[in-house]
C-alpha atoms as a PDB file:
ATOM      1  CA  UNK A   1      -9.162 -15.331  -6.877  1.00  0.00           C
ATOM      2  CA  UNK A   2      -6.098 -17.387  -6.108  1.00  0.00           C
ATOM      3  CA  UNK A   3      -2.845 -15.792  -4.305  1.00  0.00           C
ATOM      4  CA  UNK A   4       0.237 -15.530  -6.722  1.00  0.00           C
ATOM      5  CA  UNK A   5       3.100 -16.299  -3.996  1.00  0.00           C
ATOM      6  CA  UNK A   6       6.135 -14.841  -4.283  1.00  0.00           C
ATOM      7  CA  UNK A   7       9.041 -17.038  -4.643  1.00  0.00           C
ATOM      8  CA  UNK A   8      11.524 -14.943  -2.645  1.00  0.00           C
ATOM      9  CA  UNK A   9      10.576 -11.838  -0.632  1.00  0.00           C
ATOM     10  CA  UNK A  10       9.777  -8.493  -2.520  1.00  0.00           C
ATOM     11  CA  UNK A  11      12.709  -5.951  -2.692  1.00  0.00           C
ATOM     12  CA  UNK A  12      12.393  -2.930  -0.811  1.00  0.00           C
ATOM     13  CA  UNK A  13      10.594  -0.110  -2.733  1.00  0.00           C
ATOM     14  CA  UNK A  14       8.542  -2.572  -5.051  1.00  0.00           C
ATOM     15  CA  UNK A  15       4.573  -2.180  -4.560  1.00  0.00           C
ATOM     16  CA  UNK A  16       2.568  -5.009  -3.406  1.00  0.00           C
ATOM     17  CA  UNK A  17      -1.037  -6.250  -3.152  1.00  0.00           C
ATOM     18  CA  UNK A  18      -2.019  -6.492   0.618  1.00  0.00           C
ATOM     19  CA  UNK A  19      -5.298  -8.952   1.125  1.00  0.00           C
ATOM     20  CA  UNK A  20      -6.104  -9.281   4.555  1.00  0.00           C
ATOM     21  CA  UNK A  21      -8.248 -10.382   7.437  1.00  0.00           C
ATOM     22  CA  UNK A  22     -11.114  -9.428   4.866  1.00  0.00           C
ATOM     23  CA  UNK A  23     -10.610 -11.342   2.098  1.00  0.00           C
ATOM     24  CA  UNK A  24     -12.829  -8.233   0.339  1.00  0.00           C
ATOM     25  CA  UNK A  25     -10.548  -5.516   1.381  1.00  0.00           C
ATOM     26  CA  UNK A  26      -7.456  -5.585  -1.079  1.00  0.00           C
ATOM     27  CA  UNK A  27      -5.176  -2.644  -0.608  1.00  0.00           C
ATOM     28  CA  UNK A  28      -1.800  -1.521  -2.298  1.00  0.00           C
ATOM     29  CA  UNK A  29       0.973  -1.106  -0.208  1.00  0.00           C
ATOM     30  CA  UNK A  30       4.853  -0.079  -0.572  1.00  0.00           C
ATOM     31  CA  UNK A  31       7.746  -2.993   0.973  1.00  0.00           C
ATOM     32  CA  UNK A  32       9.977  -1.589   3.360  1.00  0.00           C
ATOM     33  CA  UNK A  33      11.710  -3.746   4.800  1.00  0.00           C
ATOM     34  CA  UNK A  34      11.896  -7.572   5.879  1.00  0.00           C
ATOM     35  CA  UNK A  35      10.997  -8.091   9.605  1.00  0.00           C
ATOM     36  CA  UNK A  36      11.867 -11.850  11.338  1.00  0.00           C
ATOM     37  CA  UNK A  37       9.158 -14.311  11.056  1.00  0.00           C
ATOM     38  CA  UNK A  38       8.590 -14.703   7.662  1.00  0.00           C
ATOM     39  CA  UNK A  39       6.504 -10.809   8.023  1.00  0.00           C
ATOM     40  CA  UNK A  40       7.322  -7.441   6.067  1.00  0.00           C
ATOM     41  CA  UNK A  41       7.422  -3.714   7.172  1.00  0.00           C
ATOM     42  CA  UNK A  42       4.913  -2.480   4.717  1.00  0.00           C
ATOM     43  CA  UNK A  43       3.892   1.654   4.304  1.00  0.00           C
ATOM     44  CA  UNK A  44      -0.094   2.350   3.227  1.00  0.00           C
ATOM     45  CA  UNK A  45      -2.200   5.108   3.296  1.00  0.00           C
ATOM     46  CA  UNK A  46      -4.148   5.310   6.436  1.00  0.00           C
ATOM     47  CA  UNK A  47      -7.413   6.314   6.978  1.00  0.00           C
ATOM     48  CA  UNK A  48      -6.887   9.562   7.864  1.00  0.00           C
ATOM     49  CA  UNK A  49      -4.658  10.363   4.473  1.00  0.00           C
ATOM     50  CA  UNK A  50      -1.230   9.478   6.736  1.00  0.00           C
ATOM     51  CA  UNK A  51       1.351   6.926   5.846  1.00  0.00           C
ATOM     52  CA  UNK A  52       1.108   4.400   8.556  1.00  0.00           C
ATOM     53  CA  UNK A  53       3.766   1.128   8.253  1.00  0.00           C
ATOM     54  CA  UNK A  54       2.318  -1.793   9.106  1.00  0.00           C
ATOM     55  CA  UNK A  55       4.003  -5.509   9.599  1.00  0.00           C
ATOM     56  CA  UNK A  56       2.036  -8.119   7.556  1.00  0.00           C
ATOM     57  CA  UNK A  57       2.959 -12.243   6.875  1.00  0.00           C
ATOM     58  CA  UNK A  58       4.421 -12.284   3.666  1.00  0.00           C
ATOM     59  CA  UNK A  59       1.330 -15.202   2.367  1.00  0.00           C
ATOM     60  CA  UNK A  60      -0.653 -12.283   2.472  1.00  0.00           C
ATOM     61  CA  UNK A  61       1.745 -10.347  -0.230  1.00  0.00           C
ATOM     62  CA  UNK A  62       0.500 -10.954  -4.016  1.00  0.00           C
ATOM     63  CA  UNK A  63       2.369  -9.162  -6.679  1.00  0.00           C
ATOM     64  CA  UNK A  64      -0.276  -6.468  -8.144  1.00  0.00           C
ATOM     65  CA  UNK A  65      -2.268  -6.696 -11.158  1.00  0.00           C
ATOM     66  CA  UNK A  66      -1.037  -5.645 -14.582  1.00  0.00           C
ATOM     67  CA  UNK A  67      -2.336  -1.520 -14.727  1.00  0.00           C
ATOM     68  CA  UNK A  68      -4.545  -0.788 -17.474  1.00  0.00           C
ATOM     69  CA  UNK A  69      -1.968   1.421 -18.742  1.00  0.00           C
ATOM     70  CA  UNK A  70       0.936  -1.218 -19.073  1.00  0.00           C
END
């Protein structure tokens, strides 16, 4: 499944599709913020059922699917 890349960085507050060291493992995630290197502060669900905010490359941001009821 191809990447769509984002032409400019997400806005704060938009949700996101997060792919990855696993290529398998696709999770949704919430934008924070924009952190310096071309990464983003992200916010997920951990595994423990706590927010956790994570700083990802932006490559691995792909805007999400359309939902089913869209």
């Amino acid at each position: 499944m191809p990447r769509d890349k984002f032409s400019s960085f997400p806005a704060a507050g938009t949700f996101v599709a997060y792919r990855g060291r696993s290529s398998k493992a696709e999770r949704n995630v919430r934008v924070i913020a924009e952190a310096s290197g071309g990464r983003m502060v992200v916010e997920a669900i951990g595994r423990q059922g706590i927010p956790v905010r994570l700083t990802v490359k932006r490559e691995n941001l792909a805007p999400m699917q359309p939902c089913l009821f869209d």
